[in-house]
PDB file of N, CA and C in Angstrom:
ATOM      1  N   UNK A   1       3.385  -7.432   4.430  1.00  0.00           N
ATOM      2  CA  UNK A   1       3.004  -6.487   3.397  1.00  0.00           C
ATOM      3  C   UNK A   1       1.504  -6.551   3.122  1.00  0.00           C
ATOM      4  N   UNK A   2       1.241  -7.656   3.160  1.00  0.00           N
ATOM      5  CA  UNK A   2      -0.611  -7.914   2.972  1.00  0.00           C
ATOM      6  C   UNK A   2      -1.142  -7.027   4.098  1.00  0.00           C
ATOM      7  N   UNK A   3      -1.241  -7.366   5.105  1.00  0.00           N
ATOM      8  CA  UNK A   3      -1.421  -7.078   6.571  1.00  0.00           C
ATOM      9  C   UNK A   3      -1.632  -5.131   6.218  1.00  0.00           C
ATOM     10  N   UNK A   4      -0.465  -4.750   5.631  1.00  0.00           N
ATOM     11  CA  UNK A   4      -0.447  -3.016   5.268  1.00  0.00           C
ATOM     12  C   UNK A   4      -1.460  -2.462   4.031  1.00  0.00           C
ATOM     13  N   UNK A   5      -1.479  -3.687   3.182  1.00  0.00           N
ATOM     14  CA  UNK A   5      -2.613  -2.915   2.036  1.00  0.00           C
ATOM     15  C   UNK A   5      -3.853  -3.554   2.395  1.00  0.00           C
ATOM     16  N   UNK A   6      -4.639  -4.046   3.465  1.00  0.00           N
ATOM     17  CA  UNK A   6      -5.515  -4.300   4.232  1.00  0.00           C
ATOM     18  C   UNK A   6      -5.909  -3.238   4.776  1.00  0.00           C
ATOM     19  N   UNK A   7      -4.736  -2.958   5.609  1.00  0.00           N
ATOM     20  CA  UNK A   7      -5.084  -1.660   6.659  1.00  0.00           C
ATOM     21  C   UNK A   7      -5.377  -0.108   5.752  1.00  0.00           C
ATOM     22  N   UNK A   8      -4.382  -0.396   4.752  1.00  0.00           N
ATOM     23  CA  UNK A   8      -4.666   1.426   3.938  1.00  0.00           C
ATOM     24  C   UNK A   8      -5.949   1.198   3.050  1.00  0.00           C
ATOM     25  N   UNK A   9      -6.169  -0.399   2.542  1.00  0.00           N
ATOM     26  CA  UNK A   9      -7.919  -0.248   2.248  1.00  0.00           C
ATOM     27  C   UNK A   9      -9.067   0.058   2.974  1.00  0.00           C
ATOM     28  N   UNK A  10      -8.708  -0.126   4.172  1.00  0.00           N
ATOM     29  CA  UNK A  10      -9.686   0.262   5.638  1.00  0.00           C
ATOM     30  C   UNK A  10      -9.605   0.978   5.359  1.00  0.00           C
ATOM     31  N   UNK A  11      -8.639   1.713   5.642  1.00  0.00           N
ATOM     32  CA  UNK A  11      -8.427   3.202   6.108  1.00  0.00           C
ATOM     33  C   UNK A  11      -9.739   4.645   4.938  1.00  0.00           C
ATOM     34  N   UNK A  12      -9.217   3.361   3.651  1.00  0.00           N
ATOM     35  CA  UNK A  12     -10.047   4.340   2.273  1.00  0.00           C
ATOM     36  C   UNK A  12     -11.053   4.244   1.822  1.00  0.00           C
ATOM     37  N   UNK A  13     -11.877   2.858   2.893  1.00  0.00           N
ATOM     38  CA  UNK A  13     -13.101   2.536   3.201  1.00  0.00           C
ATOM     39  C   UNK A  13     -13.635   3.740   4.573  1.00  0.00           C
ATOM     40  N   UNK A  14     -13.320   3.602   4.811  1.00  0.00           N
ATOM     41  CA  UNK A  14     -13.470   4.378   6.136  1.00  0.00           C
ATOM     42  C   UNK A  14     -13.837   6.192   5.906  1.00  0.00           C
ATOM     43  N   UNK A  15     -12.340   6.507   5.499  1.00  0.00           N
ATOM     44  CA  UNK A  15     -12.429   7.909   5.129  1.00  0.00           C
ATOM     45  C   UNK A  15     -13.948   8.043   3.821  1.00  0.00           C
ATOM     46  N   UNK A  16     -14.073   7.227   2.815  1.00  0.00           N
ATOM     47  CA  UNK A  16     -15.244   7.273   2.334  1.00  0.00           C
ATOM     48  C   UNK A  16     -16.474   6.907   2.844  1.00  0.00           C
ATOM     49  N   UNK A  17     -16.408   6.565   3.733  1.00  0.00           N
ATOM     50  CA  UNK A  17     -17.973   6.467   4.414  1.00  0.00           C
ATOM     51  C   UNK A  17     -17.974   7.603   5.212  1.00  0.00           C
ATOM     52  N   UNK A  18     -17.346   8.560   6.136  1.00  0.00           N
ATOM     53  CA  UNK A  18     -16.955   9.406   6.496  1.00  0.00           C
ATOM     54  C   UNK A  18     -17.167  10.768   5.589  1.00  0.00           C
ATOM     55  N   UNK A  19     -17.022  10.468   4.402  1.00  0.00           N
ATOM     56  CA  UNK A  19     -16.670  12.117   3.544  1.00  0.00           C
ATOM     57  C   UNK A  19     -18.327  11.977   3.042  1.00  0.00           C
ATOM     58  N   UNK A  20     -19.203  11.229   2.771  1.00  0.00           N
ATOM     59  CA  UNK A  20     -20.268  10.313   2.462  1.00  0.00           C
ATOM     60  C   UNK A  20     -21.241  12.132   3.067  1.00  0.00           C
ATOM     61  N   UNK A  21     -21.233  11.757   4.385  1.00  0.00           N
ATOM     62  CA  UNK A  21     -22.663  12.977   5.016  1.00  0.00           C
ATOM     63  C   UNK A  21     -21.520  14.379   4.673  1.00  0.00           C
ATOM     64  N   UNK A  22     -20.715  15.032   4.404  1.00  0.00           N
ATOM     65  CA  UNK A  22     -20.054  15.946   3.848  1.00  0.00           C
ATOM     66  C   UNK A  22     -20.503  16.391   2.744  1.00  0.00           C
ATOM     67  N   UNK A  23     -20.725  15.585   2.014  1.00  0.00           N
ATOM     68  CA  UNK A  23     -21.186  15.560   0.914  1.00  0.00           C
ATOM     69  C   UNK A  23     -22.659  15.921   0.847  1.00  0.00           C
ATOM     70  N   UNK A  24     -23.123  15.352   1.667  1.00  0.00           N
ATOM     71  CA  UNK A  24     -24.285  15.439   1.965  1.00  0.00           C
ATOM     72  C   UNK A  24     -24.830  16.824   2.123  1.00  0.00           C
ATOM     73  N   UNK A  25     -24.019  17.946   2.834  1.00  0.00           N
ATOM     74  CA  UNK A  25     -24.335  19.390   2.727  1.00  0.00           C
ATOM     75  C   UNK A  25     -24.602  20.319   1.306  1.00  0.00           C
ATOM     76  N   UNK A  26     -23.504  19.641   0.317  1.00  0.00           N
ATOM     77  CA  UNK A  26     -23.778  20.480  -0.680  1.00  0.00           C
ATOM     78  C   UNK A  26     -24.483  19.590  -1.935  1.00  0.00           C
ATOM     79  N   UNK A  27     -25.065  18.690  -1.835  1.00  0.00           N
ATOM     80  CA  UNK A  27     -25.914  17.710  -3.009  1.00  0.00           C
ATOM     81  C   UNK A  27     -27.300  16.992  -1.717  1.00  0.00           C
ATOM     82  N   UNK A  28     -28.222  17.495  -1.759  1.00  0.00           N
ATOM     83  CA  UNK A  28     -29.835  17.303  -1.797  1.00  0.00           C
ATOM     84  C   UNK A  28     -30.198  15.967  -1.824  1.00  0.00           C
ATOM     85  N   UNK A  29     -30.231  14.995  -1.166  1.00  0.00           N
ATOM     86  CA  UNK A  29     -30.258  13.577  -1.017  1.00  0.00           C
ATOM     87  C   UNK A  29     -31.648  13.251  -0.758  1.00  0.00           C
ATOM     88  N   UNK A  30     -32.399  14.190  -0.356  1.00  0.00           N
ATOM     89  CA  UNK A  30     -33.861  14.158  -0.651  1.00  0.00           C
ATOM     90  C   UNK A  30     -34.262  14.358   0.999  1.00  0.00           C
ATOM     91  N   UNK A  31     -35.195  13.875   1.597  1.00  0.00           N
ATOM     92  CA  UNK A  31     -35.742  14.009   2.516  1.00  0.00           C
ATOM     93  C   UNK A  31     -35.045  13.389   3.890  1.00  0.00           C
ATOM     94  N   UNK A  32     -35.187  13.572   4.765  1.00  0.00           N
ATOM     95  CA  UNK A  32     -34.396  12.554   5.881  1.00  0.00           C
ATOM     96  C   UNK A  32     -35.214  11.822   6.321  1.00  0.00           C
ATOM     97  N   UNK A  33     -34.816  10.799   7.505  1.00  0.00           N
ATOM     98  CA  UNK A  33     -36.203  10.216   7.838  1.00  0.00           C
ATOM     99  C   UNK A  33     -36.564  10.750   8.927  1.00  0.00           C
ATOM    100  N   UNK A  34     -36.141  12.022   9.872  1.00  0.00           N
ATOM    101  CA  UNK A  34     -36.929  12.311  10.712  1.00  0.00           C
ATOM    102  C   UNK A  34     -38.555  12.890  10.168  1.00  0.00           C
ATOM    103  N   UNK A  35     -38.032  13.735   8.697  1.00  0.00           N
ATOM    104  CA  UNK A  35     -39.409  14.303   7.892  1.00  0.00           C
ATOM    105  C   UNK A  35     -40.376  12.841   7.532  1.00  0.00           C
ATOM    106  N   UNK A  36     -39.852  11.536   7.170  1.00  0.00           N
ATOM    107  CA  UNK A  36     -40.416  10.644   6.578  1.00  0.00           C
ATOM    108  C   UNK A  36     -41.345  10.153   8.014  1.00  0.00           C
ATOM    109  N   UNK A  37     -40.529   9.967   9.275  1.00  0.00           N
ATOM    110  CA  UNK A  37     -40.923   9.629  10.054  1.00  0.00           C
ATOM    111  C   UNK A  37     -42.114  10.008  10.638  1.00  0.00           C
ATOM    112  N   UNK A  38     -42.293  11.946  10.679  1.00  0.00           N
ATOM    113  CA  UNK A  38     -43.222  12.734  11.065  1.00  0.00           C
ATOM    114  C   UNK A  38     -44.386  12.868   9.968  1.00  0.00           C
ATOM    115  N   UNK A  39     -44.408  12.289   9.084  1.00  0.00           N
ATOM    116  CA  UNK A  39     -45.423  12.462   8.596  1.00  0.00           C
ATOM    117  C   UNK A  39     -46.150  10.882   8.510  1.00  0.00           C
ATOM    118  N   UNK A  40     -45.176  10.049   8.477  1.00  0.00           N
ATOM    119  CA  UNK A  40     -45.821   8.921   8.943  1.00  0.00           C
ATOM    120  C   UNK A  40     -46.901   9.171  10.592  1.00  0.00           C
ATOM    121  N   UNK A  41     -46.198   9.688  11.373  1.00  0.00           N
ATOM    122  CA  UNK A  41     -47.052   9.502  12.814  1.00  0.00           C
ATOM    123  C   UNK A  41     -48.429  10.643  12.740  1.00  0.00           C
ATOM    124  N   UNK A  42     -48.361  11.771  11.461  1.00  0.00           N
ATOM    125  CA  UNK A  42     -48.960  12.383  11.117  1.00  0.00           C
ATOM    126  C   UNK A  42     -50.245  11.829  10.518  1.00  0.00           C
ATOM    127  N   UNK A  43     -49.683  10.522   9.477  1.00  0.00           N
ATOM    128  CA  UNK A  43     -51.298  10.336   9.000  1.00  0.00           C
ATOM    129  C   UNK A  43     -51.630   8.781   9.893  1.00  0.00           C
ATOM    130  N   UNK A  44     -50.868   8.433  11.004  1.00  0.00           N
ATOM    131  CA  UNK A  44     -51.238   7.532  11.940  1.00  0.00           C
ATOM    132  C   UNK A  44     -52.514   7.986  12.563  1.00  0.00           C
ATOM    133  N   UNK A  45     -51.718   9.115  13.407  1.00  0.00           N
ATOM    134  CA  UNK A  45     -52.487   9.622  14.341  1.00  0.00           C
ATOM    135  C   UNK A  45     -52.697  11.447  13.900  1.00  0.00           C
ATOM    136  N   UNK A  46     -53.620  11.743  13.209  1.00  0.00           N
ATOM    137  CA  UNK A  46     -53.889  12.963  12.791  1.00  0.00           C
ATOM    138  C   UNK A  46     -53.893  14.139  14.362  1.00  0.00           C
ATOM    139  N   UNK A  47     -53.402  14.951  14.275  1.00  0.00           N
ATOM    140  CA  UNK A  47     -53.337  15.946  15.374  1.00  0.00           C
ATOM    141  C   UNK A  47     -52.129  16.018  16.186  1.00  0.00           C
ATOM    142  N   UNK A  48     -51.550  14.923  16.185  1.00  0.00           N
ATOM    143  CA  UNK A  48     -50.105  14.506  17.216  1.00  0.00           C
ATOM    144  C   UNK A  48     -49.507  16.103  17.285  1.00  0.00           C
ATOM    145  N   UNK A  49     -49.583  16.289  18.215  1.00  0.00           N
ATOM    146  CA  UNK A  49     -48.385  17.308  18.265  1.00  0.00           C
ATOM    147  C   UNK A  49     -47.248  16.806  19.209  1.00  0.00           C
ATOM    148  N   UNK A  50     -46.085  16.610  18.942  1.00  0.00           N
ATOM    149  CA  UNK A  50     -44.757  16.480  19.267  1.00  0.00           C
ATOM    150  C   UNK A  50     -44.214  16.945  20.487  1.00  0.00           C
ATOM    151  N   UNK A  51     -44.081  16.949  22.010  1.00  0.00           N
ATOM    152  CA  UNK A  51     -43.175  17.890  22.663  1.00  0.00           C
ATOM    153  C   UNK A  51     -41.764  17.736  22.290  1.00  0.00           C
ATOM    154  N   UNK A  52     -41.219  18.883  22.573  1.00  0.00           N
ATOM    155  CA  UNK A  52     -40.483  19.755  22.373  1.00  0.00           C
ATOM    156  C   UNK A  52     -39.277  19.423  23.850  1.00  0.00           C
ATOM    157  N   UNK A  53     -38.131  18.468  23.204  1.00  0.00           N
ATOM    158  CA  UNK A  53     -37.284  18.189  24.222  1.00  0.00           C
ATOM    159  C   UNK A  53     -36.262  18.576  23.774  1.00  0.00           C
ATOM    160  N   UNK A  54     -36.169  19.591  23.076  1.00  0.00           N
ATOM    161  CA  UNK A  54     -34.534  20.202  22.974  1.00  0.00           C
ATOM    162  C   UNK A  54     -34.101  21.045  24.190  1.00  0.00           C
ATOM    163  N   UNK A  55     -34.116  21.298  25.197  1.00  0.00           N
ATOM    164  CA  UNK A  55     -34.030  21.591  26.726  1.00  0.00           C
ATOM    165  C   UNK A  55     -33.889  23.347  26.195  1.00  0.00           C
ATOM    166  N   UNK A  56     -34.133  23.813  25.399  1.00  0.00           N
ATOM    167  CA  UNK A  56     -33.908  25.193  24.639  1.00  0.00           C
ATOM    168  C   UNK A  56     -32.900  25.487  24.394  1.00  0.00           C
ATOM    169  N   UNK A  57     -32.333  24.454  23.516  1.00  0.00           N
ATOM    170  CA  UNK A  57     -31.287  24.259  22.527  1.00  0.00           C
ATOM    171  C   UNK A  57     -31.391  24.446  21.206  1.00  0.00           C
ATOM    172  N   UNK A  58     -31.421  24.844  20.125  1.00  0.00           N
ATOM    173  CA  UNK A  58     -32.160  24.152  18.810  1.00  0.00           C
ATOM    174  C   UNK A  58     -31.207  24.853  17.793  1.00  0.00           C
ATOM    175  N   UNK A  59     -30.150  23.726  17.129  1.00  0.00           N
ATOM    176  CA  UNK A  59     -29.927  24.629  16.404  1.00  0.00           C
ATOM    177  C   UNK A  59     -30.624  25.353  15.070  1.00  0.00           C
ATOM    178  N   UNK A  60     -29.731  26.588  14.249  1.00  0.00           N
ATOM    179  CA  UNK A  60     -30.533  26.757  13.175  1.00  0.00           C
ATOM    180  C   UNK A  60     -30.199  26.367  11.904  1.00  0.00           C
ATOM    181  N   UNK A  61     -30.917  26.051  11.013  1.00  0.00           N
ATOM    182  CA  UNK A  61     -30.833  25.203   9.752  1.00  0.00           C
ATOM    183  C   UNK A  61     -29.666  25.391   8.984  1.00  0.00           C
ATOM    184  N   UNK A  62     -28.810  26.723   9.334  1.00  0.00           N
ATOM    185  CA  UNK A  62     -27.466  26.657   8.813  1.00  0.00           C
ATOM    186  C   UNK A  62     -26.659  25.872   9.332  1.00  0.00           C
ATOM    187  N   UNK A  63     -26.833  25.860  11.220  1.00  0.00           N
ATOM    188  CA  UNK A  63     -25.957  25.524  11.887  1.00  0.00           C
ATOM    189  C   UNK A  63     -25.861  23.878  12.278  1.00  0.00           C
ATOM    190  N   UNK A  64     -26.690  23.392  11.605  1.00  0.00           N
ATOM    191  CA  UNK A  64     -27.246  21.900  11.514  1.00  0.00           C
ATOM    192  C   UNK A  64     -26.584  20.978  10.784  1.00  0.00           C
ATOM    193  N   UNK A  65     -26.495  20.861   9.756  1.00  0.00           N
ATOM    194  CA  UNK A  65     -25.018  20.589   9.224  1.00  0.00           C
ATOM    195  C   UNK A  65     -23.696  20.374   9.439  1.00  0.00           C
ATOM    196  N   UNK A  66     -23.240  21.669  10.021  1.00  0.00           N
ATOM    197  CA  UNK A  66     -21.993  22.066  10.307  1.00  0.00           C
ATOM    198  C   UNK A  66     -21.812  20.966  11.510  1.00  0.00           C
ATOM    199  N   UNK A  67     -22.916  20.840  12.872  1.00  0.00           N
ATOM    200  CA  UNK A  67     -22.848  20.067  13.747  1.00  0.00           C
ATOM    201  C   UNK A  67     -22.457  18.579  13.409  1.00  0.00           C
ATOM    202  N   UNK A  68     -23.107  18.259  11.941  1.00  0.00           N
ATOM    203  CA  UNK A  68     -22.851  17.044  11.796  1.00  0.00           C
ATOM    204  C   UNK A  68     -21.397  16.682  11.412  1.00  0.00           C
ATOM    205  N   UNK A  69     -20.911  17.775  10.591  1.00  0.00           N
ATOM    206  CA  UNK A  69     -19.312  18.021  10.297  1.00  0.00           C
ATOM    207  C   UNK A  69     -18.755  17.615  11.549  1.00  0.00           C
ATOM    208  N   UNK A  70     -19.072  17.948  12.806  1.00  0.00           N
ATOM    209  CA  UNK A  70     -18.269  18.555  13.871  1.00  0.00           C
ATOM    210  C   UNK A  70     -18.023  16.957  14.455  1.00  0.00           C
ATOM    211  N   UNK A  71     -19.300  16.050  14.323  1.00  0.00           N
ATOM    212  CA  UNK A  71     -19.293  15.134  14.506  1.00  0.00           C
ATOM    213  C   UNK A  71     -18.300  14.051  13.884  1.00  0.00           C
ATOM    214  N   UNK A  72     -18.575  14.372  12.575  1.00  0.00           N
ATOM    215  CA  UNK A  72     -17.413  13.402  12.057  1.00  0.00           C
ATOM    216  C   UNK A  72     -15.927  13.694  11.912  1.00  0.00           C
ATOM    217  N   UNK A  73     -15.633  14.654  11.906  1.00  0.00           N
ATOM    218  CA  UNK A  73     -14.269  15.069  12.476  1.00  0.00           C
ATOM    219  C   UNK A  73     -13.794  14.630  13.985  1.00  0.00           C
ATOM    220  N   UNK A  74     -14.601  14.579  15.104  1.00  0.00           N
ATOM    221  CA  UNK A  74     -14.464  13.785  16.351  1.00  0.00           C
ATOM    222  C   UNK A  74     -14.447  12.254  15.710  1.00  0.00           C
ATOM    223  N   UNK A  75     -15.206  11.609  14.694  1.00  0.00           N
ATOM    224  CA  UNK A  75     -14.520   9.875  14.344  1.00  0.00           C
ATOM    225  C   UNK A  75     -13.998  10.173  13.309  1.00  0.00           C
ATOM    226  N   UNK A  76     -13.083  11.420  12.662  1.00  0.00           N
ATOM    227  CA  UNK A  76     -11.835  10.601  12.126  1.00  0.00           C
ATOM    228  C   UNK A  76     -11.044  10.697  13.403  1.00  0.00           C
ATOM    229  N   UNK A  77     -10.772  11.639  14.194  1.00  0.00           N
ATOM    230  CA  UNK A  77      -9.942  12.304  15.105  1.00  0.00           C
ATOM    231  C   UNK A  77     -10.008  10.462  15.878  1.00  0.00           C
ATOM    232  N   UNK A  78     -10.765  10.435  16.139  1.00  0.00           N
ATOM    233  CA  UNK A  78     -10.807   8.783  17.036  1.00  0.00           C
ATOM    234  C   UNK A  78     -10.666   7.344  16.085  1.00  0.00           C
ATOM    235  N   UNK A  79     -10.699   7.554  14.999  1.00  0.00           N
ATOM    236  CA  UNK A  79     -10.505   6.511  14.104  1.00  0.00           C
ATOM    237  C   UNK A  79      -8.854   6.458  13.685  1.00  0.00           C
ATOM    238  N   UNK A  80      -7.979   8.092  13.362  1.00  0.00           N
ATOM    239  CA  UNK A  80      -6.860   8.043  13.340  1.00  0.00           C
ATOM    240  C   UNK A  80      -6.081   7.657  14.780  1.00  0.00           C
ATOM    241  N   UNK A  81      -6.651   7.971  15.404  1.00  0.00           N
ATOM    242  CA  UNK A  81      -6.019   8.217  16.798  1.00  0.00           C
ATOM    243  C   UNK A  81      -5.614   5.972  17.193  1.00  0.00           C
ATOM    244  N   UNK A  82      -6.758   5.576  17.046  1.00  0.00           N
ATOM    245  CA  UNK A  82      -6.654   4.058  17.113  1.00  0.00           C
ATOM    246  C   UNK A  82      -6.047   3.613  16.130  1.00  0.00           C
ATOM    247  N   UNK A  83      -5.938   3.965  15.365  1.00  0.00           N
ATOM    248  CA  UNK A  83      -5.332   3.309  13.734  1.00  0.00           C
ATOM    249  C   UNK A  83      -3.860   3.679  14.651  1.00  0.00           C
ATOM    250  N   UNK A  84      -3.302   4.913  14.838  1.00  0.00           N
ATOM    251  CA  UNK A  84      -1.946   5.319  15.221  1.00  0.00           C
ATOM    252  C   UNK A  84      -1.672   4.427  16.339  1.00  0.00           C
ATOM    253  N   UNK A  85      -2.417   3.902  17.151  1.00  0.00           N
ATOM    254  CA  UNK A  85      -2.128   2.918  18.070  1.00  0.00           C
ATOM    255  C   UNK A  85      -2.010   1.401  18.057  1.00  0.00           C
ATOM    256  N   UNK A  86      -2.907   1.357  16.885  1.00  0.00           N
ATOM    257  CA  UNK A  86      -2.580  -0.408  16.421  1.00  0.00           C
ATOM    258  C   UNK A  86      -1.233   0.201  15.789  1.00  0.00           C
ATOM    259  N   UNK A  87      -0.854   1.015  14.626  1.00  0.00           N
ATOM    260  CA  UNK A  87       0.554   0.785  14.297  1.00  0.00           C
ATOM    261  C   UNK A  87       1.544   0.968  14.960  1.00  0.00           C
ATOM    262  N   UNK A  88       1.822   1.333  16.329  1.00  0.00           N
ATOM    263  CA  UNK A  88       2.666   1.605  17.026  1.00  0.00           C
ATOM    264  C   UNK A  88       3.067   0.185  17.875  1.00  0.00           C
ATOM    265  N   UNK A  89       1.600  -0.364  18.099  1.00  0.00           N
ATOM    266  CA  UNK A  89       1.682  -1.713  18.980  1.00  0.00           C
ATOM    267  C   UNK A  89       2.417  -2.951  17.961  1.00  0.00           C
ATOM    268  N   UNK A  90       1.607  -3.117  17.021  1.00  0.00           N
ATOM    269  CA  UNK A  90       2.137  -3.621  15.431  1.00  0.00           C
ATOM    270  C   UNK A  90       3.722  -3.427  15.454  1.00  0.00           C
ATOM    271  N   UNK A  91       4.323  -2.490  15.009  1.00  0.00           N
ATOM    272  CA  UNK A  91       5.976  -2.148  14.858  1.00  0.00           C
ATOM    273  C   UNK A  91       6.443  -2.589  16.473  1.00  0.00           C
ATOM    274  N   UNK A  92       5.684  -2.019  17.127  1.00  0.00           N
ATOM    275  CA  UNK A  92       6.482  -3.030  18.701  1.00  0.00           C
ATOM    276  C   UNK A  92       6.390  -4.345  18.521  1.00  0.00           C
ATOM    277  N   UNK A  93       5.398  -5.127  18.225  1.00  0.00           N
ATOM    278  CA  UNK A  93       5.394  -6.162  18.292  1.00  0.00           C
ATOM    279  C   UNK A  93       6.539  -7.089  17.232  1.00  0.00           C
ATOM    280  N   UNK A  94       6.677  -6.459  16.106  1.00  0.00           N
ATOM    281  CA  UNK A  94       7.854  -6.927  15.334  1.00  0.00           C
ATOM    282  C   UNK A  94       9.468  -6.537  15.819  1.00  0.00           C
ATOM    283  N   UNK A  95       9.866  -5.731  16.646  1.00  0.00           N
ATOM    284  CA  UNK A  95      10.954  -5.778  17.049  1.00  0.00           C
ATOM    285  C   UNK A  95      11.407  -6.853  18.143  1.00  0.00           C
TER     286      UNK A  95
END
């Protein structure tokens, strides 16, 4: 029984670190650090200009977000998916 309210505290650790950048779309968390980053190399080295390795990909500032959604839905999808496999191995292992 321990062993199960372990695993469903994971589980509600997990899903909250997960819902965490979701959140993140509709509440303003301030700057990211790629902006923190670029202006650091900005007053390093005044003039830097950056190439441009998105292979002419880029998404647009709506669609930027959503990508990150897309992302974390692929690790719950892989976080449930292993969780469903330790409990299956788990209940085998007790019979």
């Amino acid at each position: 029984m321990k062993n199960l309210s372990n695993r469903i505290i994971l589980s509600l650790l997990a899903l909250l670190a997960l819902a965490v950048p979701i959140v993140g779309i509709f509440v303003d968390f301030g700057g990211g650090t790629d902006d923190a980053a670029g202006e650091m190399i900005g007053q390093i080295t005044p003039g830097f200009e950056p190439s441009d390795r998105s292979f002419g990909i880029s998404p647009s500032e709506e669609a930027e977000p959503w990508l990150f959604v897309l992302q974390i839905l692929i690790g719950l999808i892989l976080f449930a998916i292993a969780l469903y496999a330790l409990n299956k191995n788990h209940k085998r292992e007790q019979r």
